[in-house]
N, C-alpha and C. Protein backbone atom coordinates (compact mmCIF):
# COMPACT_ATOMS: atom_id res chain seq x y z
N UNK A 1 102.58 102.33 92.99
CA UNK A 1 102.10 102.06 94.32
C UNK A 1 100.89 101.14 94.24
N UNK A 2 101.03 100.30 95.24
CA UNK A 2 99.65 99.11 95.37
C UNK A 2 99.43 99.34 96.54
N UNK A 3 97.42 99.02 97.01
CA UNK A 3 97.07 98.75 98.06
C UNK A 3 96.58 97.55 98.70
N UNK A 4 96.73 97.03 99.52
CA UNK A 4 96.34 95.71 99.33
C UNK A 4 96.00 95.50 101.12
N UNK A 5 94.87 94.39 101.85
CA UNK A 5 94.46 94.48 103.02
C UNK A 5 95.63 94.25 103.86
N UNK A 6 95.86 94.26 105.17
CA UNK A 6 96.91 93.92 106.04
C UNK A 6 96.26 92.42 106.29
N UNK A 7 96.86 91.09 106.39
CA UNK A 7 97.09 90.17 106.88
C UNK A 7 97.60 89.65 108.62
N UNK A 8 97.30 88.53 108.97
CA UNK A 8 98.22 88.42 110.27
C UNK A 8 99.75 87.63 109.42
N UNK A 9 100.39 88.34 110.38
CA UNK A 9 102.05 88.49 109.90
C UNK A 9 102.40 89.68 109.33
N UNK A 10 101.34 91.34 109.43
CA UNK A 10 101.69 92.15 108.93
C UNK A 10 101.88 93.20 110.81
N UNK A 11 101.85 92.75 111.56
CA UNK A 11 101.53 93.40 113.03
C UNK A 11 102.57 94.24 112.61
N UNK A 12 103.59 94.22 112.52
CA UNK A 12 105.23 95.11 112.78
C UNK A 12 105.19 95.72 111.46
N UNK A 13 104.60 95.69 110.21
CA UNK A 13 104.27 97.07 109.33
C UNK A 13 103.16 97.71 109.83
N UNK A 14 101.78 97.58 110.26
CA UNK A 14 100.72 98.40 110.94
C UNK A 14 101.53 99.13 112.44
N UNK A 15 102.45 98.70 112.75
CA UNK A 15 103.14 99.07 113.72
C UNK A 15 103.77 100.24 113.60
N UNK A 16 104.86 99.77 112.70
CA UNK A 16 105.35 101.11 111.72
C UNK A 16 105.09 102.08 111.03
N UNK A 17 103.58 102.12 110.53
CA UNK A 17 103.25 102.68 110.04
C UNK A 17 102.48 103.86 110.96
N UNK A 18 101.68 103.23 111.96
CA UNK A 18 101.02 104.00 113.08
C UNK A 18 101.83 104.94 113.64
N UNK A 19 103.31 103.87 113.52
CA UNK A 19 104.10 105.67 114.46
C UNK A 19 104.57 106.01 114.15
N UNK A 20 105.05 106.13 112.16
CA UNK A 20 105.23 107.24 111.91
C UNK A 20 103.90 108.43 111.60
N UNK A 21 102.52 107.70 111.88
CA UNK A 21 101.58 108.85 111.30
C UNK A 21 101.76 109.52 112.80
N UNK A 22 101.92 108.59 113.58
CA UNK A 22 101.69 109.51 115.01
C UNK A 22 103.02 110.66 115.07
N UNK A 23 104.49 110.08 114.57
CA UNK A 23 105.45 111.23 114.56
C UNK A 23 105.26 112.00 113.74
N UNK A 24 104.44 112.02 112.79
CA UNK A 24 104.42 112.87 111.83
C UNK A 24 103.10 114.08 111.71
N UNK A 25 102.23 113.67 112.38
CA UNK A 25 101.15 114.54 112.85
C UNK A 25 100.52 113.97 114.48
N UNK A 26 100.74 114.38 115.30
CA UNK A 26 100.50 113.59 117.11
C UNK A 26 99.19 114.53 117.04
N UNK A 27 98.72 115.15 116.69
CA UNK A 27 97.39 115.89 117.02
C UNK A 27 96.46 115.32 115.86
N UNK A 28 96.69 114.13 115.24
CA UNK A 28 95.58 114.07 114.26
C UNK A 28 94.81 112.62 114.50
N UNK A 29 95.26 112.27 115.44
CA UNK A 29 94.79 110.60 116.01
C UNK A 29 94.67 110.72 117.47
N UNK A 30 93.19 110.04 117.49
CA UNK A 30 92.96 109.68 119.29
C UNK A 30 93.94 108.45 119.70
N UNK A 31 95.23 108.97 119.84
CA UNK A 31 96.31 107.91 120.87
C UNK A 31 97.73 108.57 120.43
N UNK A 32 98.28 108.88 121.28
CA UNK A 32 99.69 109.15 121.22
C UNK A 32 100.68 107.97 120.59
N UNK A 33 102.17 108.61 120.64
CA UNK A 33 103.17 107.72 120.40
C UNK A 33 103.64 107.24 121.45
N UNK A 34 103.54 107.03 122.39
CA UNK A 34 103.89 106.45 123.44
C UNK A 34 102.77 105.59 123.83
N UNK A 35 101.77 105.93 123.72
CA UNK A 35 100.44 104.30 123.75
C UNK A 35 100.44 103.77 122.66
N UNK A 36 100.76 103.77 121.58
CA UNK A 36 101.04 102.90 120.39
C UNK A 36 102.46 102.20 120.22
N UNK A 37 103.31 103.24 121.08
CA UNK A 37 104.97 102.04 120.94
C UNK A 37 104.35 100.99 122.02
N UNK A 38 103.68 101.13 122.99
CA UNK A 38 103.92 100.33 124.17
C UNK A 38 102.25 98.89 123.53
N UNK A 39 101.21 99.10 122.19
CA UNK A 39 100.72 97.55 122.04
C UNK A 39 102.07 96.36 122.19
N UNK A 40 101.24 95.62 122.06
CA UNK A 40 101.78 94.40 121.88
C UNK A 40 101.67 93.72 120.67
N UNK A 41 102.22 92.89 120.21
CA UNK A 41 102.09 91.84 119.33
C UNK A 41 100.69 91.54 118.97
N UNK A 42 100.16 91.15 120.15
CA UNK A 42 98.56 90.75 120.13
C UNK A 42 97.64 91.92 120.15
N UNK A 43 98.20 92.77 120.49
CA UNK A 43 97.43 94.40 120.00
C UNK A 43 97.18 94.34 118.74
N UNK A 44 98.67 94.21 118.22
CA UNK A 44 98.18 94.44 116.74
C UNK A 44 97.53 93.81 115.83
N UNK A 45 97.85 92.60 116.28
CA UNK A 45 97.03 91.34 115.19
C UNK A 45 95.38 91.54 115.96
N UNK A 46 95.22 92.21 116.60
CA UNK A 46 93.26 92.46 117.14
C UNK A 46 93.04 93.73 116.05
N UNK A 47 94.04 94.99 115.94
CA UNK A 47 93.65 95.95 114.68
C UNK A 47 93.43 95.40 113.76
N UNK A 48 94.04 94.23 113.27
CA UNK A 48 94.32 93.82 111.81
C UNK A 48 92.93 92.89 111.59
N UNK A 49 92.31 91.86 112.84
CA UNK A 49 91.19 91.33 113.06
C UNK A 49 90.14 92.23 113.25
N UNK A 50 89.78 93.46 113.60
CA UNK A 50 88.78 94.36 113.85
C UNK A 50 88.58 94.96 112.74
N UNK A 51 87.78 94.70 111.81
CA UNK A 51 87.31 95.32 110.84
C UNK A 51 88.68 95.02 109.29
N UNK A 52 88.76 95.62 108.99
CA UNK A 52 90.16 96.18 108.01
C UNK A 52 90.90 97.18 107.86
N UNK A 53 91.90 96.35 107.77
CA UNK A 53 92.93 97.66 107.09
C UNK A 53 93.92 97.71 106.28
N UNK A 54 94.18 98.33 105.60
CA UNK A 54 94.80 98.59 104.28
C UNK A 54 96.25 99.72 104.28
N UNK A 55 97.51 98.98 103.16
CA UNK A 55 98.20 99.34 103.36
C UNK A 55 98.57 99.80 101.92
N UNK A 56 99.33 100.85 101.89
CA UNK A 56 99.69 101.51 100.51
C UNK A 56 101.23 100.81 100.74
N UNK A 57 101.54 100.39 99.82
CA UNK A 57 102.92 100.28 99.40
C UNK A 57 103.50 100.65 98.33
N UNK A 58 105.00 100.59 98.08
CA UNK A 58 106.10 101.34 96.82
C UNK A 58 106.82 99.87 97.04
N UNK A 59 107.45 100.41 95.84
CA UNK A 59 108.63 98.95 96.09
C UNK A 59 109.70 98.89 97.26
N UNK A 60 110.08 100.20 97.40
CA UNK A 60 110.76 100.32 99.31
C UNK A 60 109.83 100.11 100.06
N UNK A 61 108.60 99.88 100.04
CA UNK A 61 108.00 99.75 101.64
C UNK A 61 106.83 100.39 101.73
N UNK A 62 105.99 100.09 102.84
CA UNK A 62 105.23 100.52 102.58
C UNK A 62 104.89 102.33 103.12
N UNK A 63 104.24 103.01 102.77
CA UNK A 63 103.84 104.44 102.65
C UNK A 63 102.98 104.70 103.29
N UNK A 64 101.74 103.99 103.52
CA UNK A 64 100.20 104.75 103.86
C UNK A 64 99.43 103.31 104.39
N UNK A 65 98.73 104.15 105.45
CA UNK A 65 97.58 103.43 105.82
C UNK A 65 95.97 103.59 106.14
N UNK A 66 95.11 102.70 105.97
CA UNK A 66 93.88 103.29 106.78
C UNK A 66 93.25 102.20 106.82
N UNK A 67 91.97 102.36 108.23
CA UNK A 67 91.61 101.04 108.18
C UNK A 67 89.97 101.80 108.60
N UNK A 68 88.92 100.43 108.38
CA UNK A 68 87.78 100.90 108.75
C UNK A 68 87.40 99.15 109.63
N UNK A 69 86.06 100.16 110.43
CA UNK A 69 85.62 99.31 111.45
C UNK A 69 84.64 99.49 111.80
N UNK A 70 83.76 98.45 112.41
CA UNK A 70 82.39 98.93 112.84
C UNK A 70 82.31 100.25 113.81
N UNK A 71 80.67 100.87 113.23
CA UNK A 71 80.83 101.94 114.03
C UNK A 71 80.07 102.23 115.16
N UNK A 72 80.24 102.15 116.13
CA UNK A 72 79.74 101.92 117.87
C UNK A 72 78.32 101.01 117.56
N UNK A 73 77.25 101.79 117.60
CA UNK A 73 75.90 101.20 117.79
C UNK A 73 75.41 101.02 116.35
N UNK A 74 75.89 101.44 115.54
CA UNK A 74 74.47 101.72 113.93
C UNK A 74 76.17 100.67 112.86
N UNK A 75 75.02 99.25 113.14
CA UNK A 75 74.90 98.32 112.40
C UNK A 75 75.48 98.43 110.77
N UNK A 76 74.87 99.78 109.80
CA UNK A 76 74.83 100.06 109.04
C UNK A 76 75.99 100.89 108.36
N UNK A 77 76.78 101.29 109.48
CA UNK A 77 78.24 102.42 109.18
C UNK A 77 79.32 101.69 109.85
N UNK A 78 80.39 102.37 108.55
CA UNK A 78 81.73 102.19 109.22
C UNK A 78 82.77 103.00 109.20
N UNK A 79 83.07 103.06 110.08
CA UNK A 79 84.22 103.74 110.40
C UNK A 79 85.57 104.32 109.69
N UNK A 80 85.66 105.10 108.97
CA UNK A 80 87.25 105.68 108.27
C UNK A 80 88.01 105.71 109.97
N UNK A 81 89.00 105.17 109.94
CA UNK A 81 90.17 106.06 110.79
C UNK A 81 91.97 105.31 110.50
N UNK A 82 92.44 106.21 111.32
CA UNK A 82 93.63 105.81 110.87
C UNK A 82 94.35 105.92 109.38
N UNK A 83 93.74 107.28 109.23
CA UNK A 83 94.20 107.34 107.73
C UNK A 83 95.83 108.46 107.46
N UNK A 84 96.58 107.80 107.29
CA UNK A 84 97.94 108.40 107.03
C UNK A 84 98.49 108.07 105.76
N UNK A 85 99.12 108.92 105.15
CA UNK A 85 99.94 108.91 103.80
C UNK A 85 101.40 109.46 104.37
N UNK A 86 103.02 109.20 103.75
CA UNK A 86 104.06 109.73 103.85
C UNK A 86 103.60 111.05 103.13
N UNK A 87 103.94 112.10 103.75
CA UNK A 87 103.94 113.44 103.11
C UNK A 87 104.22 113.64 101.71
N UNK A 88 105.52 113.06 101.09
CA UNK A 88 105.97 113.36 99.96
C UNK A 88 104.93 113.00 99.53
N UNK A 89 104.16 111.66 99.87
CA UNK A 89 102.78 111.24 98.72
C UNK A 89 100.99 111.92 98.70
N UNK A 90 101.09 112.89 99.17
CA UNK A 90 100.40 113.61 99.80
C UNK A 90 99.80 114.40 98.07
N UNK A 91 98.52 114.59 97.88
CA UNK A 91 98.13 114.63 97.02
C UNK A 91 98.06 113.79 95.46
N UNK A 92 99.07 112.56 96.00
CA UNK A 92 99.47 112.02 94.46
C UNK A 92 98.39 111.02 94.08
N UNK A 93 97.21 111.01 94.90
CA UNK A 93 96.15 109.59 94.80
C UNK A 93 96.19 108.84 95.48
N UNK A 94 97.21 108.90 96.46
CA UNK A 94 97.42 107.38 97.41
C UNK A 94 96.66 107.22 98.06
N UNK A 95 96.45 108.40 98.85
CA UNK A 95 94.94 108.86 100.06
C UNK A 95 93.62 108.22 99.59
N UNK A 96 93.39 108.65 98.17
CA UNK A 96 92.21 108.30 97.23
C UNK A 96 92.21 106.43 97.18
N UNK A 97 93.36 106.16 96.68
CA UNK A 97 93.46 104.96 96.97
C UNK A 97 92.87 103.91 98.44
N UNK A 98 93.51 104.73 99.04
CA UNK A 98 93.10 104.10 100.57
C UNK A 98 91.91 104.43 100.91
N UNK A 99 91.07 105.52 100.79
CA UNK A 99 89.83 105.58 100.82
C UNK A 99 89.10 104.68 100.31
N UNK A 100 89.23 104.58 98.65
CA UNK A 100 88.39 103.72 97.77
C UNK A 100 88.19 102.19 98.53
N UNK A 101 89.79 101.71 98.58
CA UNK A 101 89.78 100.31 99.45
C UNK A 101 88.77 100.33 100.81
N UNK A 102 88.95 101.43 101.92
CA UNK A 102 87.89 100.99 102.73
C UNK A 102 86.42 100.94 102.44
N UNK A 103 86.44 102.20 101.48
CA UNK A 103 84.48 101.92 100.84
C UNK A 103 84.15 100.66 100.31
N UNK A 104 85.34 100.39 99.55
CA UNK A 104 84.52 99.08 99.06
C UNK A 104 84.71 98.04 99.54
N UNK A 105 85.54 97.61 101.18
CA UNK A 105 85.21 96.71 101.71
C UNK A 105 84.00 97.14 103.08
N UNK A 106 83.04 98.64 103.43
CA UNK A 106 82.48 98.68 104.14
C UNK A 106 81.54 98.13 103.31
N UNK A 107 81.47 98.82 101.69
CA UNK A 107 80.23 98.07 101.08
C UNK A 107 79.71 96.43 101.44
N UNK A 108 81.01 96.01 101.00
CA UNK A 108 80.94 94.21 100.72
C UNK A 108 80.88 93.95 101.97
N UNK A 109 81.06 94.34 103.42
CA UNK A 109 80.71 94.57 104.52
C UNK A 109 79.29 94.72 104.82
N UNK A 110 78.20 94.82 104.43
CA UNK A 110 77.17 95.16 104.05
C UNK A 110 76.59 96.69 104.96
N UNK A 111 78.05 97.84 104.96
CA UNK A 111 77.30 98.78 105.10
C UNK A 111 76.65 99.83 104.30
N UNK A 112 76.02 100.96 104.68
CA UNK A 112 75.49 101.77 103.63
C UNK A 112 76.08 102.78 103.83
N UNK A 113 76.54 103.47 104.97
CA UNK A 113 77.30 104.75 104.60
C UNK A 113 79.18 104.64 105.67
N UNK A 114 79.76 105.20 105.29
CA UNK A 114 80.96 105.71 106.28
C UNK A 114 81.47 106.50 107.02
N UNK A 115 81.71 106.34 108.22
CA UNK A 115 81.92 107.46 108.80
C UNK A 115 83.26 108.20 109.23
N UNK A 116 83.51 109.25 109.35
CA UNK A 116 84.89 109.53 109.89
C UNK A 116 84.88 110.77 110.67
N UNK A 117 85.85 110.91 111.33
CA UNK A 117 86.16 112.29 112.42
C UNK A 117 87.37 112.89 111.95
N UNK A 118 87.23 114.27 111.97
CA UNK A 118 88.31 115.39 111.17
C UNK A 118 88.43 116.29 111.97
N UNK A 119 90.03 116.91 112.78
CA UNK A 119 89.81 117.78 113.20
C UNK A 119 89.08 119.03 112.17
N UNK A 120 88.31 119.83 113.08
CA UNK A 120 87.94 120.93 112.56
C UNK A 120 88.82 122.38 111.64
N UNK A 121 89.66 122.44 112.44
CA UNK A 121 90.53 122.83 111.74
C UNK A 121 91.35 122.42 110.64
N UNK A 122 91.49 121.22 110.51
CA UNK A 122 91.92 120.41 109.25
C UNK A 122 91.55 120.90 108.07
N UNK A 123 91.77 122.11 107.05
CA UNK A 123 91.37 122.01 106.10
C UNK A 123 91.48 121.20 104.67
N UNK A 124 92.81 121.11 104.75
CA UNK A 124 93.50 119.78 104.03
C UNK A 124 92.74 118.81 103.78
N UNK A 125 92.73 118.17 104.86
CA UNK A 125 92.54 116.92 105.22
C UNK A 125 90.31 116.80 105.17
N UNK A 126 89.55 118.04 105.50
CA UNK A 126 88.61 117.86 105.43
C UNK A 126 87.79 118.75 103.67
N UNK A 127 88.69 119.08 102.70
CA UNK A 127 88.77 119.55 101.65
C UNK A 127 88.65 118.37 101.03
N UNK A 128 89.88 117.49 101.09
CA UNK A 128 89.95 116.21 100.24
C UNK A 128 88.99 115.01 100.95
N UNK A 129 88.26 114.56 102.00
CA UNK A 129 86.99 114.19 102.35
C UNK A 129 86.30 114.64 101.75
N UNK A 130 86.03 115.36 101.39
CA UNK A 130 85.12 116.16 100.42
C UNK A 130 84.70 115.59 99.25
N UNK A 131 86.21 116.16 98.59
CA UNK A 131 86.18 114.92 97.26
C UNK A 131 85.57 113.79 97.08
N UNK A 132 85.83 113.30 98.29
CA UNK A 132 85.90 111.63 98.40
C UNK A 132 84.30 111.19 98.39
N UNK A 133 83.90 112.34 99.06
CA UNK A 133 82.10 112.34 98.98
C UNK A 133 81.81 112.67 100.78
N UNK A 134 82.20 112.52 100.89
CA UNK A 134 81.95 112.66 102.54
C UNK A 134 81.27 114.69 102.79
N UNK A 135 80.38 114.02 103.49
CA UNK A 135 79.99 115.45 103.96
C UNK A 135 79.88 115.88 105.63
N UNK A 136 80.06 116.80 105.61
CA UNK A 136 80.21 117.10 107.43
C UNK A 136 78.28 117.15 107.89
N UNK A 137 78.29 116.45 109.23
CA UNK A 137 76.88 116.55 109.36
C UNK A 137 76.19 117.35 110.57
N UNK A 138 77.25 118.16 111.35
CA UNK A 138 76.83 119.22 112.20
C UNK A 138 76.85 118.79 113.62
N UNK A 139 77.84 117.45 113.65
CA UNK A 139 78.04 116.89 115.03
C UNK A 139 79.48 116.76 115.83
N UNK A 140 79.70 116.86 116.43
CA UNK A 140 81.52 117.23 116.65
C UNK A 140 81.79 116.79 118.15
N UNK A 141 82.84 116.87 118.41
CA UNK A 141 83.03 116.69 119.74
C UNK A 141 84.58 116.85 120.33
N UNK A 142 85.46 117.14 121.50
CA UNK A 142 86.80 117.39 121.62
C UNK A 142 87.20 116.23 121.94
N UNK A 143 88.07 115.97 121.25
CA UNK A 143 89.01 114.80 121.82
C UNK A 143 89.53 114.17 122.63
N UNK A 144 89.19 113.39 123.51
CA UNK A 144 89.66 113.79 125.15
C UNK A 144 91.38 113.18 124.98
N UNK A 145 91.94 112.34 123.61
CA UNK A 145 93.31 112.35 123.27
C UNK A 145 94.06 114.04 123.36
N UNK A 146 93.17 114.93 122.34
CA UNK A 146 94.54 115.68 121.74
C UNK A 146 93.89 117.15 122.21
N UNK A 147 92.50 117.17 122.86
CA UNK A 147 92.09 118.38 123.10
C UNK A 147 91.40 119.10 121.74
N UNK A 148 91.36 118.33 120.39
CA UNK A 148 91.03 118.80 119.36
C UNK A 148 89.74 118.75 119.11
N UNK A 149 89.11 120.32 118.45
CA UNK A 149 87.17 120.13 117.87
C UNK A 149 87.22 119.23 116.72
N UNK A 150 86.73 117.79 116.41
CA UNK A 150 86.65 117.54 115.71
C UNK A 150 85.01 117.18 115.21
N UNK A 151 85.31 117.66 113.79
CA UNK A 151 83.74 117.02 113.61
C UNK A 151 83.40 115.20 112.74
N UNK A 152 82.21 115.45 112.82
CA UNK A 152 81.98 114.19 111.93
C UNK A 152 81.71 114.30 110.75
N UNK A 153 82.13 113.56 109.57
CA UNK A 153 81.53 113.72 108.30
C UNK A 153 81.10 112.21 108.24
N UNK A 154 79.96 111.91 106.78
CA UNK A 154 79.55 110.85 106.58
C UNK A 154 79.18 110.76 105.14
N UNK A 155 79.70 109.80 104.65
CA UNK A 155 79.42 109.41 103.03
C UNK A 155 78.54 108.19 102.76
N UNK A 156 77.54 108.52 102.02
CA UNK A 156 76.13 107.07 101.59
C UNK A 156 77.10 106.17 100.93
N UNK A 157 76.84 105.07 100.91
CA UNK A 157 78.00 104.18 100.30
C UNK A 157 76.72 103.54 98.47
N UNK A 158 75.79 103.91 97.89
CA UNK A 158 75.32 104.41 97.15
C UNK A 158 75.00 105.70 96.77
N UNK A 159 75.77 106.01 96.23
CA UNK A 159 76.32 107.87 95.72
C UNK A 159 75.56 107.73 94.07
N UNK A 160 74.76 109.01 93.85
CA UNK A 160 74.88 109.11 92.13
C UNK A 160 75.81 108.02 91.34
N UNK A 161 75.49 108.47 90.16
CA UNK A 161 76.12 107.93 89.18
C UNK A 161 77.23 109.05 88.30
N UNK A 162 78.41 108.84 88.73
CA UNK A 162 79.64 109.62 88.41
C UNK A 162 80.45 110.06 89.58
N UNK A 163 79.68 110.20 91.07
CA UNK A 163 80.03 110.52 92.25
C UNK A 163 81.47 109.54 92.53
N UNK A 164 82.67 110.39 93.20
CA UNK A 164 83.53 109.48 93.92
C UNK A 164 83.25 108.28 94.77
């Protein structure tokens, strides 16, 4: 498996990929499958222009995505979201993969830390954040998408020496 950034001319794989994370978990992203079938063309090539995003691929196709982006007001952070793996690949590193790629383009981005939102209940999913370095920072809020508590975690994008 390789990861590599999405390009314009990639709209209809970020496409594909979005709705299967949305058929495959609809409570884990602020936007349904039915507001993501209905972007446009030019929807997508503005995701692919807004910050980055990154695609896991196999030699069938591609598997996983995530992208990062500036984060509202603070100059200095960016954004994890949109992070999906195909299930079968679900613990195998791919996730890790796609993480690594957005840190080190928020770095070269010139930010200092990253941010992301996890449902609360997510243990999975906020276990392996963990790993990744990310820590929860005691701020949360419901989703006005999915009705979900989610909180915030945030990782320094200069970590120790040995740190993920």
């Amino acid at each position: 498996m390789s990861v590599r950034r999405a390009v314009p001319g990639d709209e209809s794989i970020v496409r594909g990929l979005r709705l299967a994370a949305l058929a495959d978990a609809p409570d884990a992203f602020n936007s349904t499958l039915e507001q993501e079938r209905a972007r446009t063309t030019a929807e997508w090539s503005r995701w692919i222009s807004n910050g980055a995003t990154f695609l896991l691929e196999e030699a069938d196709g591609p598997k996983g995505i995530a992208a990062g982006v500036p984060y509202g007001g603070e100059p200095s952070a960016r954004l994890l979201m949109a992070m999906w793996v195909e299930p079968r690949l679900r613990g195998s590193g791919a996730a890790a993969a796609l993480v690594a790629s957005v840190l080190a383009w928020a770095a070269a981005d010139g930010a200092s830390e990253v941010v992301l939102h996890v449902g609360k209940l997510n243990d999975r999913a906020r276990r392996f954040y963990e790993r990744a370095g990310f820590r929860a920072n005691g701020h949360g809020f419901v989703s006005e998408w999915t009705g979900i508590e989610e909180i915030e975690m945030r990782r320094p994008l200069a970590l120790e020496a040995g740190a993920p």
